[in-house]
PDB file of N, CA and C in Angstrom:
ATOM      1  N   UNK A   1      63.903  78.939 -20.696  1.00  0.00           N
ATOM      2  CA  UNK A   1      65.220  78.376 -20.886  1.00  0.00           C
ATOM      3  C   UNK A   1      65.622  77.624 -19.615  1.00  0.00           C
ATOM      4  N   UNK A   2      66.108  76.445 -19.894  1.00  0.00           N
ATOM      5  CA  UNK A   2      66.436  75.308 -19.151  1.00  0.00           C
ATOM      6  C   UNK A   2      67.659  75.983 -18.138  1.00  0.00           C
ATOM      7  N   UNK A   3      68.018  75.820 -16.666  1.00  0.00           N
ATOM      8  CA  UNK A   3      69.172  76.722 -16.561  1.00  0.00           C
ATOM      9  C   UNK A   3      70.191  75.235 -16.458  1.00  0.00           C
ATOM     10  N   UNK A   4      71.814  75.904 -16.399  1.00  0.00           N
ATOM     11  CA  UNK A   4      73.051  74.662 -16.979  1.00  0.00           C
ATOM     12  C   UNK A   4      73.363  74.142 -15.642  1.00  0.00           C
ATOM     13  N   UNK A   5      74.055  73.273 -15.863  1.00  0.00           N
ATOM     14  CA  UNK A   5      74.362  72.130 -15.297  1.00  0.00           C
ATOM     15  C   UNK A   5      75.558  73.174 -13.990  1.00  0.00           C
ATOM     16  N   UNK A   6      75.223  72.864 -13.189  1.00  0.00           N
ATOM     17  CA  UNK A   6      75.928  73.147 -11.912  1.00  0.00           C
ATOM     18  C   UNK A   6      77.351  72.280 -11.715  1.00  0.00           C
ATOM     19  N   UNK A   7      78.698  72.287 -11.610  1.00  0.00           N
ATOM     20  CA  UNK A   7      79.754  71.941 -11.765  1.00  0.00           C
ATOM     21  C   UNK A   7      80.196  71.690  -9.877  1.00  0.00           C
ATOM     22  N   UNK A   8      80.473  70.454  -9.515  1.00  0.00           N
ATOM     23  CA  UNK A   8      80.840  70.416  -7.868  1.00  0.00           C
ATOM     24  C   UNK A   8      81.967  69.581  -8.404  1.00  0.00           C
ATOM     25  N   UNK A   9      83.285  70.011  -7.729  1.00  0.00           N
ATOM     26  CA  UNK A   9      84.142  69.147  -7.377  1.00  0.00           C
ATOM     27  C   UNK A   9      84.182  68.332  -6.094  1.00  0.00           C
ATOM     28  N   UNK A  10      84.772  67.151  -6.333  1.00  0.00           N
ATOM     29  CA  UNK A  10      84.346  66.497  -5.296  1.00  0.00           C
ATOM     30  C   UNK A  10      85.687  65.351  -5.157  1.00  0.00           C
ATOM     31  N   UNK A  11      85.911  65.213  -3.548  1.00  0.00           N
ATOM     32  CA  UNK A  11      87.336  64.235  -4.126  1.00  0.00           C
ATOM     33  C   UNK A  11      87.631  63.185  -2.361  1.00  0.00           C
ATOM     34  N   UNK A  12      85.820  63.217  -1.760  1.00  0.00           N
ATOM     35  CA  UNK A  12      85.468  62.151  -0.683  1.00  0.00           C
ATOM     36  C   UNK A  12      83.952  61.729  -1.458  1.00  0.00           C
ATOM     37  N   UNK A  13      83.468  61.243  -0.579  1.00  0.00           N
ATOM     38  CA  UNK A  13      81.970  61.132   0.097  1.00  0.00           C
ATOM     39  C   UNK A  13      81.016  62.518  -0.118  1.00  0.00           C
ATOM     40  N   UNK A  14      80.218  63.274  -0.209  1.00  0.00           N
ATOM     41  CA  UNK A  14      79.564  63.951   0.117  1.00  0.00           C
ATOM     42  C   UNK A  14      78.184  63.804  -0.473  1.00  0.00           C
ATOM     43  N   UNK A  15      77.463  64.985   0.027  1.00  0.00           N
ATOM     44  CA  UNK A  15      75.747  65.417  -0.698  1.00  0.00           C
ATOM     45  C   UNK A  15      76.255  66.404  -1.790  1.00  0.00           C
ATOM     46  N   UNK A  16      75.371  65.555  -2.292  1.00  0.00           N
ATOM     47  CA  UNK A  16      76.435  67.326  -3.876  1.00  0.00           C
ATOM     48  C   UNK A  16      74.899  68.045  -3.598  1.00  0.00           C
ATOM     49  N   UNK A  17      73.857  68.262  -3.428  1.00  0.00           N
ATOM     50  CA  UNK A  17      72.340  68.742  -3.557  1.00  0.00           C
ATOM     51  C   UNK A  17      71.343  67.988  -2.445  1.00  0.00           C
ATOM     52  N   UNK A  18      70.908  68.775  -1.522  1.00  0.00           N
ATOM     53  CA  UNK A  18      70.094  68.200  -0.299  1.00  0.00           C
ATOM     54  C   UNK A  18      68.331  68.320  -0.988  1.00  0.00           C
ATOM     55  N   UNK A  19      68.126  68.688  -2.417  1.00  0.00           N
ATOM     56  CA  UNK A  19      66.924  68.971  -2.939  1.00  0.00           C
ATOM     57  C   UNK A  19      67.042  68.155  -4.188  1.00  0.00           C
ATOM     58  N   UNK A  20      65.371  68.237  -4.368  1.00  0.00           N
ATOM     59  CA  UNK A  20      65.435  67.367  -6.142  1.00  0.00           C
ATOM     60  C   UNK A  20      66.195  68.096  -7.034  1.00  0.00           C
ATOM     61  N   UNK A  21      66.414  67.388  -8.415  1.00  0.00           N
ATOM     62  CA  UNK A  21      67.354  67.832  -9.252  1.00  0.00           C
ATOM     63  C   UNK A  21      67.720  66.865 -10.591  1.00  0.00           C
ATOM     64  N   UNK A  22      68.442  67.189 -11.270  1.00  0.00           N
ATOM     65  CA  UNK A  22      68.886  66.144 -12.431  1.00  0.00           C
ATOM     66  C   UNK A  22      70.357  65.658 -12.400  1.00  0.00           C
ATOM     67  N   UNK A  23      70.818  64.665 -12.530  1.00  0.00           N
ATOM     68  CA  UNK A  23      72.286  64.697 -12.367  1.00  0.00           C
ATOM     69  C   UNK A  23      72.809  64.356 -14.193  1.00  0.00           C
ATOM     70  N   UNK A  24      73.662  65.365 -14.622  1.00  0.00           N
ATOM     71  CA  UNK A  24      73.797  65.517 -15.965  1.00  0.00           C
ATOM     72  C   UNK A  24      74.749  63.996 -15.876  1.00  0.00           C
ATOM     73  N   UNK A  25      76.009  64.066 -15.251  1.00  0.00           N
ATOM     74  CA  UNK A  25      77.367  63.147 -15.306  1.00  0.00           C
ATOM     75  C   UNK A  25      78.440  63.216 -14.476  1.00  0.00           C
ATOM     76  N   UNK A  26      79.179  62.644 -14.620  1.00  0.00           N
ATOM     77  CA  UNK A  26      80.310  62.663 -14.237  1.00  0.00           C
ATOM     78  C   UNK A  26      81.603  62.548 -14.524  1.00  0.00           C
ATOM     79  N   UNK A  27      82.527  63.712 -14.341  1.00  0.00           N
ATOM     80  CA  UNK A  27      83.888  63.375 -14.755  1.00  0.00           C
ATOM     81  C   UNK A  27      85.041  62.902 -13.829  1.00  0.00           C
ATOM     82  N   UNK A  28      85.359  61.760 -14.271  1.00  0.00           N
ATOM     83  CA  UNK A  28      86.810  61.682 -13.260  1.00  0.00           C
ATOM     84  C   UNK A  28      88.044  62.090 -13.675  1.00  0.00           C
ATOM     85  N   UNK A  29      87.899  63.185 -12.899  1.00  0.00           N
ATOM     86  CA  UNK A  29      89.955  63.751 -13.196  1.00  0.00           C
ATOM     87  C   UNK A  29      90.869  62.914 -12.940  1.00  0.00           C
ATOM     88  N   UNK A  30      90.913  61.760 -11.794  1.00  0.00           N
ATOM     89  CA  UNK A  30      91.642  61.558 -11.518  1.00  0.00           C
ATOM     90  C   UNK A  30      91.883  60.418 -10.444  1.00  0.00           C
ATOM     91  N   UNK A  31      92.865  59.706  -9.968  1.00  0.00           N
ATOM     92  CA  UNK A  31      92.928  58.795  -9.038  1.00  0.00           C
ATOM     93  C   UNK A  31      93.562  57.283  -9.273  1.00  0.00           C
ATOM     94  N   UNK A  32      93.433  56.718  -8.565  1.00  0.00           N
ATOM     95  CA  UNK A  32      93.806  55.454  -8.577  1.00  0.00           C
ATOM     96  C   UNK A  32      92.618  54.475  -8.747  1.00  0.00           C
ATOM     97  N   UNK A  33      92.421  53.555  -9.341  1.00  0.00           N
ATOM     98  CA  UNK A  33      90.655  52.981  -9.304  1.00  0.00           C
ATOM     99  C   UNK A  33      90.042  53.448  -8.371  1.00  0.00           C
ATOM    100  N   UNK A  34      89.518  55.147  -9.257  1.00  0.00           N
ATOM    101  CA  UNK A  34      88.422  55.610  -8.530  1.00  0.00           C
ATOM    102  C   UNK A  34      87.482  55.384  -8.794  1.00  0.00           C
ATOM    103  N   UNK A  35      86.080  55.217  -7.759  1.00  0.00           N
ATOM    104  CA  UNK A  35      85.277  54.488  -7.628  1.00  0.00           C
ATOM    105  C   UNK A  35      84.013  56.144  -7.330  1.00  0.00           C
ATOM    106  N   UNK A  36      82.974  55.606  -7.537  1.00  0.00           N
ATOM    107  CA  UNK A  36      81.294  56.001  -7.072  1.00  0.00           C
ATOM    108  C   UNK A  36      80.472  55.347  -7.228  1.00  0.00           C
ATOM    109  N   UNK A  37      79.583  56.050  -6.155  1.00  0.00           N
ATOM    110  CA  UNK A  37      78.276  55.184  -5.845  1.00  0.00           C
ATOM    111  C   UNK A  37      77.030  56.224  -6.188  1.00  0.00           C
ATOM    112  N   UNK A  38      76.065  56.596  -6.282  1.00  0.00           N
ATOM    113  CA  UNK A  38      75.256  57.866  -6.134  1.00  0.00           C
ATOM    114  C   UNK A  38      73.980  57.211  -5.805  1.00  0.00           C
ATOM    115  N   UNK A  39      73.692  57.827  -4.958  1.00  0.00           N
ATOM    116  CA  UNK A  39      72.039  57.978  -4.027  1.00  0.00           C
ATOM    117  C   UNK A  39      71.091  59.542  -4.360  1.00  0.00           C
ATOM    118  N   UNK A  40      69.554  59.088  -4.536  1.00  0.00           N
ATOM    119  CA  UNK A  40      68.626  59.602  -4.506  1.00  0.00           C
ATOM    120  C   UNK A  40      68.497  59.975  -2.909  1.00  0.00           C
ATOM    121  N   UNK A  41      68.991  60.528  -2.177  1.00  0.00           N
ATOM    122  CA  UNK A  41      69.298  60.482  -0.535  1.00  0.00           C
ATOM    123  C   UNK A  41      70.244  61.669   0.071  1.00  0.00           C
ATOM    124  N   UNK A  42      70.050  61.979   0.886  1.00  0.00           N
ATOM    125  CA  UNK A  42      71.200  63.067   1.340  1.00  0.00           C
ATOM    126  C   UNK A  42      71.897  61.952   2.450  1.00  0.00           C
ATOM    127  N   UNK A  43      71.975  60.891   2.453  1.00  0.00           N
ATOM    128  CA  UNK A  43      73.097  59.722   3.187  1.00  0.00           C
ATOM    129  C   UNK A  43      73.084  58.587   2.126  1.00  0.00           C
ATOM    130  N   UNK A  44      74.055  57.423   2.205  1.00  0.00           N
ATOM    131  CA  UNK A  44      73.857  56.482   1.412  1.00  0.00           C
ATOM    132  C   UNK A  44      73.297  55.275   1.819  1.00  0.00           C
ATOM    133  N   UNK A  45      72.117  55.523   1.366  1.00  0.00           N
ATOM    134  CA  UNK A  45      70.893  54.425   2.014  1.00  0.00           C
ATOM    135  C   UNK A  45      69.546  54.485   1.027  1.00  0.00           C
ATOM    136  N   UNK A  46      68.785  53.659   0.885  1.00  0.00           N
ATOM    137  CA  UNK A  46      68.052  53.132   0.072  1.00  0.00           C
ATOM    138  C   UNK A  46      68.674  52.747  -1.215  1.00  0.00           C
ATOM    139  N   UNK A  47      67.423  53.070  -2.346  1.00  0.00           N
ATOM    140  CA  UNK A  47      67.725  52.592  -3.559  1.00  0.00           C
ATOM    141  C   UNK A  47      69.272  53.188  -4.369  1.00  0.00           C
ATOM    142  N   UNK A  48      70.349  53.022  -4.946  1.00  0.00           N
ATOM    143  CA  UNK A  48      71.037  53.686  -5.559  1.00  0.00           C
ATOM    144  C   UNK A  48      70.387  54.354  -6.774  1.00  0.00           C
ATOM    145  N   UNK A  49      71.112  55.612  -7.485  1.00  0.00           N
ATOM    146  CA  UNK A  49      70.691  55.818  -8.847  1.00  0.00           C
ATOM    147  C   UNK A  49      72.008  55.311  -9.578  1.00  0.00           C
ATOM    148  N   UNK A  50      72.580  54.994  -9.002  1.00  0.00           N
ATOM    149  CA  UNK A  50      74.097  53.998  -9.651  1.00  0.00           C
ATOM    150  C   UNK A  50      74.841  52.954  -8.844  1.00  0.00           C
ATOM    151  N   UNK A  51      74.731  52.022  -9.042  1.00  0.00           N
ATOM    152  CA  UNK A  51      75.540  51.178  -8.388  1.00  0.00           C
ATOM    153  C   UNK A  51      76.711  51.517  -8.629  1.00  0.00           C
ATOM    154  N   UNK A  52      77.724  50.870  -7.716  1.00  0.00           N
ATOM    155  CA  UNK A  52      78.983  50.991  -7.923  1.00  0.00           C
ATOM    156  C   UNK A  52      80.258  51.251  -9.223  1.00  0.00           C
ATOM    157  N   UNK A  53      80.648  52.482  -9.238  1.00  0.00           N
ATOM    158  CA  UNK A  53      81.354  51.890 -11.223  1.00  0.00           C
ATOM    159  C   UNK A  53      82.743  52.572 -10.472  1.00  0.00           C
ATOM    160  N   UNK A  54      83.630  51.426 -11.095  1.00  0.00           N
ATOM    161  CA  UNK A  54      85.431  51.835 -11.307  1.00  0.00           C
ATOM    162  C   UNK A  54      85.329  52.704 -12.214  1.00  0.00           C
ATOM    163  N   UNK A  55      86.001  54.155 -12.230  1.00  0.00           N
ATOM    164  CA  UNK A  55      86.351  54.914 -13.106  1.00  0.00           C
ATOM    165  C   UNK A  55      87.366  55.132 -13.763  1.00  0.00           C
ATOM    166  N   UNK A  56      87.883  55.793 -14.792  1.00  0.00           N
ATOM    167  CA  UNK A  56      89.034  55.690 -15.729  1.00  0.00           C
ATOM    168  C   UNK A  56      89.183  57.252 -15.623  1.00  0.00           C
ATOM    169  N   UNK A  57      90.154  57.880 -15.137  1.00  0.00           N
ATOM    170  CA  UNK A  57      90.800  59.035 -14.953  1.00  0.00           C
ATOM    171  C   UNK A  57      90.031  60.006 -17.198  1.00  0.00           C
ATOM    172  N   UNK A  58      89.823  61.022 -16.595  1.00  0.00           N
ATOM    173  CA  UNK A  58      89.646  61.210 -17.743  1.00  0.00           C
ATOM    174  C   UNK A  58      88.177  61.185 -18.531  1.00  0.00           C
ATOM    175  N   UNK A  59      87.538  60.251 -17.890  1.00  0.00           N
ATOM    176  CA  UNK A  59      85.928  59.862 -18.508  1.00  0.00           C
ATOM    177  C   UNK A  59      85.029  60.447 -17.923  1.00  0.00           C
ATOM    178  N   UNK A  60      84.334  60.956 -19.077  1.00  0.00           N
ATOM    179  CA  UNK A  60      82.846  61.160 -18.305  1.00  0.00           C
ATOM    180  C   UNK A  60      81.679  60.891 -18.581  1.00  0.00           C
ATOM    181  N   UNK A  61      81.375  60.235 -17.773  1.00  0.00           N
ATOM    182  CA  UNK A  61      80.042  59.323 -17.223  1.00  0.00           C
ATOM    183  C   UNK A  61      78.724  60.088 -17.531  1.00  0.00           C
ATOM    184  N   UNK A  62      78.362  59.768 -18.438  1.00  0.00           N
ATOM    185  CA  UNK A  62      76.676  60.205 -18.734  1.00  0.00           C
ATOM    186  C   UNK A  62      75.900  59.685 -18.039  1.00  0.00           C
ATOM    187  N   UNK A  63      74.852  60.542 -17.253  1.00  0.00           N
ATOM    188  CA  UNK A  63      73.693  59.846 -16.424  1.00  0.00           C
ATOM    189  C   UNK A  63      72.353  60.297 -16.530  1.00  0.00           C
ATOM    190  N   UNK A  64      72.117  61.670 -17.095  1.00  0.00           N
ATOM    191  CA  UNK A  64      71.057  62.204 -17.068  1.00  0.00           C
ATOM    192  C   UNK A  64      69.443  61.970 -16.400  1.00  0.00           C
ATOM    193  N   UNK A  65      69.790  61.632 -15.171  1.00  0.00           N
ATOM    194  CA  UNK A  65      68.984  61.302 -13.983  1.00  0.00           C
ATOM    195  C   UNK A  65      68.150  61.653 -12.745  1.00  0.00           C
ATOM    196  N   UNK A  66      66.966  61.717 -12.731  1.00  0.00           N
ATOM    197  CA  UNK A  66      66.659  62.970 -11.851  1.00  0.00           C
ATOM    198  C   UNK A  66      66.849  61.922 -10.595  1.00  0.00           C
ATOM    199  N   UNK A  67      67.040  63.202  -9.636  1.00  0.00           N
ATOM    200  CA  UNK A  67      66.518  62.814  -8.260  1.00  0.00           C
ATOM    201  C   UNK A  67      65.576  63.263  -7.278  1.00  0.00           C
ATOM    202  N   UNK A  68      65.120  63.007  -6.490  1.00  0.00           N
ATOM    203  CA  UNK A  68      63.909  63.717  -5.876  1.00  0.00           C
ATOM    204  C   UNK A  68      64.001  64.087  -4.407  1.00  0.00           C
ATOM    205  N   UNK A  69      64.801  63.543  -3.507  1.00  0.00           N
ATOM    206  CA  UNK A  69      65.650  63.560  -2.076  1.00  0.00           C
ATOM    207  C   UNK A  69      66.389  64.520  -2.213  1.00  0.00           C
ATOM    208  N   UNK A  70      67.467  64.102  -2.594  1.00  0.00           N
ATOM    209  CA  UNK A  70      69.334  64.196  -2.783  1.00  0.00           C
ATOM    210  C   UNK A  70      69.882  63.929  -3.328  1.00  0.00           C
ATOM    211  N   UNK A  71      71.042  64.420  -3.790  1.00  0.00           N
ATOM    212  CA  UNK A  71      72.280  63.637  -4.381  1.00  0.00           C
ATOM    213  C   UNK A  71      73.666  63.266  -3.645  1.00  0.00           C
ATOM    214  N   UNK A  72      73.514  62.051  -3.136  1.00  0.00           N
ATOM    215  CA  UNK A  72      74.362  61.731  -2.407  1.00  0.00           C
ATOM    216  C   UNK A  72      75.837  60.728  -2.810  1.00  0.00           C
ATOM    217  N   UNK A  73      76.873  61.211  -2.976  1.00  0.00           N
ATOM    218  CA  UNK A  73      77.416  60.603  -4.218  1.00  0.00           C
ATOM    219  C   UNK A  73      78.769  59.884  -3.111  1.00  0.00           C
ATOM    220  N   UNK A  74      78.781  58.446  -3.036  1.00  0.00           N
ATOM    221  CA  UNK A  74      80.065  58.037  -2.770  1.00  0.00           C
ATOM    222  C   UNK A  74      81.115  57.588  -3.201  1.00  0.00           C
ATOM    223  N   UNK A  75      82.450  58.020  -3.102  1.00  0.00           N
ATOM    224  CA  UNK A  75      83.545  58.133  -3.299  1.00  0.00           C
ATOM    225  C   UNK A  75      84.420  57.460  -2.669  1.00  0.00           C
ATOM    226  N   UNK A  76      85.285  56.262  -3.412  1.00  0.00           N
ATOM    227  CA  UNK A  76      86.658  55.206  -3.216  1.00  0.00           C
ATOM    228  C   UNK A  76      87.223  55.639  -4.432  1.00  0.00           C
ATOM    229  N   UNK A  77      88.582  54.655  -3.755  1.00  0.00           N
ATOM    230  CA  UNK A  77      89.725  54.460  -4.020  1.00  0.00           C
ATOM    231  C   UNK A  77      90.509  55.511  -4.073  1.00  0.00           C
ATOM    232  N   UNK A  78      91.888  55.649  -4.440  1.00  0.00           N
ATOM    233  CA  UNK A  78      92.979  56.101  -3.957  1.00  0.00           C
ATOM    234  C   UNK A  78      93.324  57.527  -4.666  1.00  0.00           C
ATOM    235  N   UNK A  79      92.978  58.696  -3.685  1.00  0.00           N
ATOM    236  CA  UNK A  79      93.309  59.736  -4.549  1.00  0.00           C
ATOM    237  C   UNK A  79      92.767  60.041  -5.633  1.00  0.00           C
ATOM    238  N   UNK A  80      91.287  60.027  -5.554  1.00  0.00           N
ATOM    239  CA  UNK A  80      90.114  60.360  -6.412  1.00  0.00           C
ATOM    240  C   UNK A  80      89.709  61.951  -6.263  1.00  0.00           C
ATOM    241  N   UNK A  81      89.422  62.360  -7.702  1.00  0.00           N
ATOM    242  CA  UNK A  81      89.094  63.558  -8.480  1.00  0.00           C
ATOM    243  C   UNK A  81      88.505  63.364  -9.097  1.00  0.00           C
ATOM    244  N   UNK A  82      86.774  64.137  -8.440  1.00  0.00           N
ATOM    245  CA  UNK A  82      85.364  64.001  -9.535  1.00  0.00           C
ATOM    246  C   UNK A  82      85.075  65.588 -10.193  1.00  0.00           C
ATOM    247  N   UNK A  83      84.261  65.509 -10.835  1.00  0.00           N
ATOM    248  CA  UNK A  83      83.018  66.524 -10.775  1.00  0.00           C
ATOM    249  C   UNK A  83      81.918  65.999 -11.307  1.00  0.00           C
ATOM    250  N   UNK A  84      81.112  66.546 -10.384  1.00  0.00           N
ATOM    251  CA  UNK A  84      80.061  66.480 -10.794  1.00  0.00           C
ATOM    252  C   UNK A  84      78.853  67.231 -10.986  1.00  0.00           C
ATOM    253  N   UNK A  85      78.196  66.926 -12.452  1.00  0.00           N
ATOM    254  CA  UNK A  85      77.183  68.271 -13.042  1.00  0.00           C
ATOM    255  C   UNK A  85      76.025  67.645 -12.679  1.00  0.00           C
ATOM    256  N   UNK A  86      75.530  68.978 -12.415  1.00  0.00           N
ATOM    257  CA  UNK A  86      74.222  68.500 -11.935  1.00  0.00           C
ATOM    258  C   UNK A  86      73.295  70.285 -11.976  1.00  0.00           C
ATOM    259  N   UNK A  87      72.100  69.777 -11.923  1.00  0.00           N
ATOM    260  CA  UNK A  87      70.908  70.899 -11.602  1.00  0.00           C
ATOM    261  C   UNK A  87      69.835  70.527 -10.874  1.00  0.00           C
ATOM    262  N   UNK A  88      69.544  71.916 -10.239  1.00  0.00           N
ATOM    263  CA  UNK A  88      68.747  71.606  -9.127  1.00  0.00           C
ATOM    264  C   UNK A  88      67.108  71.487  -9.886  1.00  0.00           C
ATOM    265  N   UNK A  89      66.494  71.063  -9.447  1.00  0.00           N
ATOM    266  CA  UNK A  89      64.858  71.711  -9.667  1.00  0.00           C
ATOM    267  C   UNK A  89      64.713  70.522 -10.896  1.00  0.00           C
ATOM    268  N   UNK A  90      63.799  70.768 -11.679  1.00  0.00           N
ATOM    269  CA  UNK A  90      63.817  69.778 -12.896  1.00  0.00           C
ATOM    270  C   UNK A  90      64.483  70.042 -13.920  1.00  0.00           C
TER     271      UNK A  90
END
């Protein structure tokens, strides 16, 4: 049995996972055109696994994406509220 999706709130910049992993999605609670970026990386550098997306308070973002580094997820605009699911390992 597959284990579930790991739940991080998040409401800057951070590493949500310094190891490989899958990233299920993302929800935005909240903000003013809040914004993310997400990296295969524990900093934001090289390839993205998402370019940049404006978010809509409320939505959540399907990605079902592995990573193999990190998950390094960046965070704009004004008074932003994420979470984000994710699992470690495959």
């Amino acid at each position: 049995m597959r284990a579930r999706f790991q739940p991080k709130q998040i409401s800057s910049t951070t590493t949500v996972d310094a190891n490989g992993g899958v990233i299920h999605g993302v929800f935005v609670s909240s903000g003013t055109n809040p914004t993310f970026q997400i990296y295969d990386n524990t900093s934001a550098t090289g390839d993205p696994i998402v370019e940049t997306v404006t978010g809509t308070a409320g939505t959540f973002y399907e990605l079902n994406a592995a990573y193999g580094t990190g998950l390094h997820v960046v965070v704009g605009g004004t008074s932003p509220e994420m979470t984000i699911l994710y699992r470690q390992g495959g």
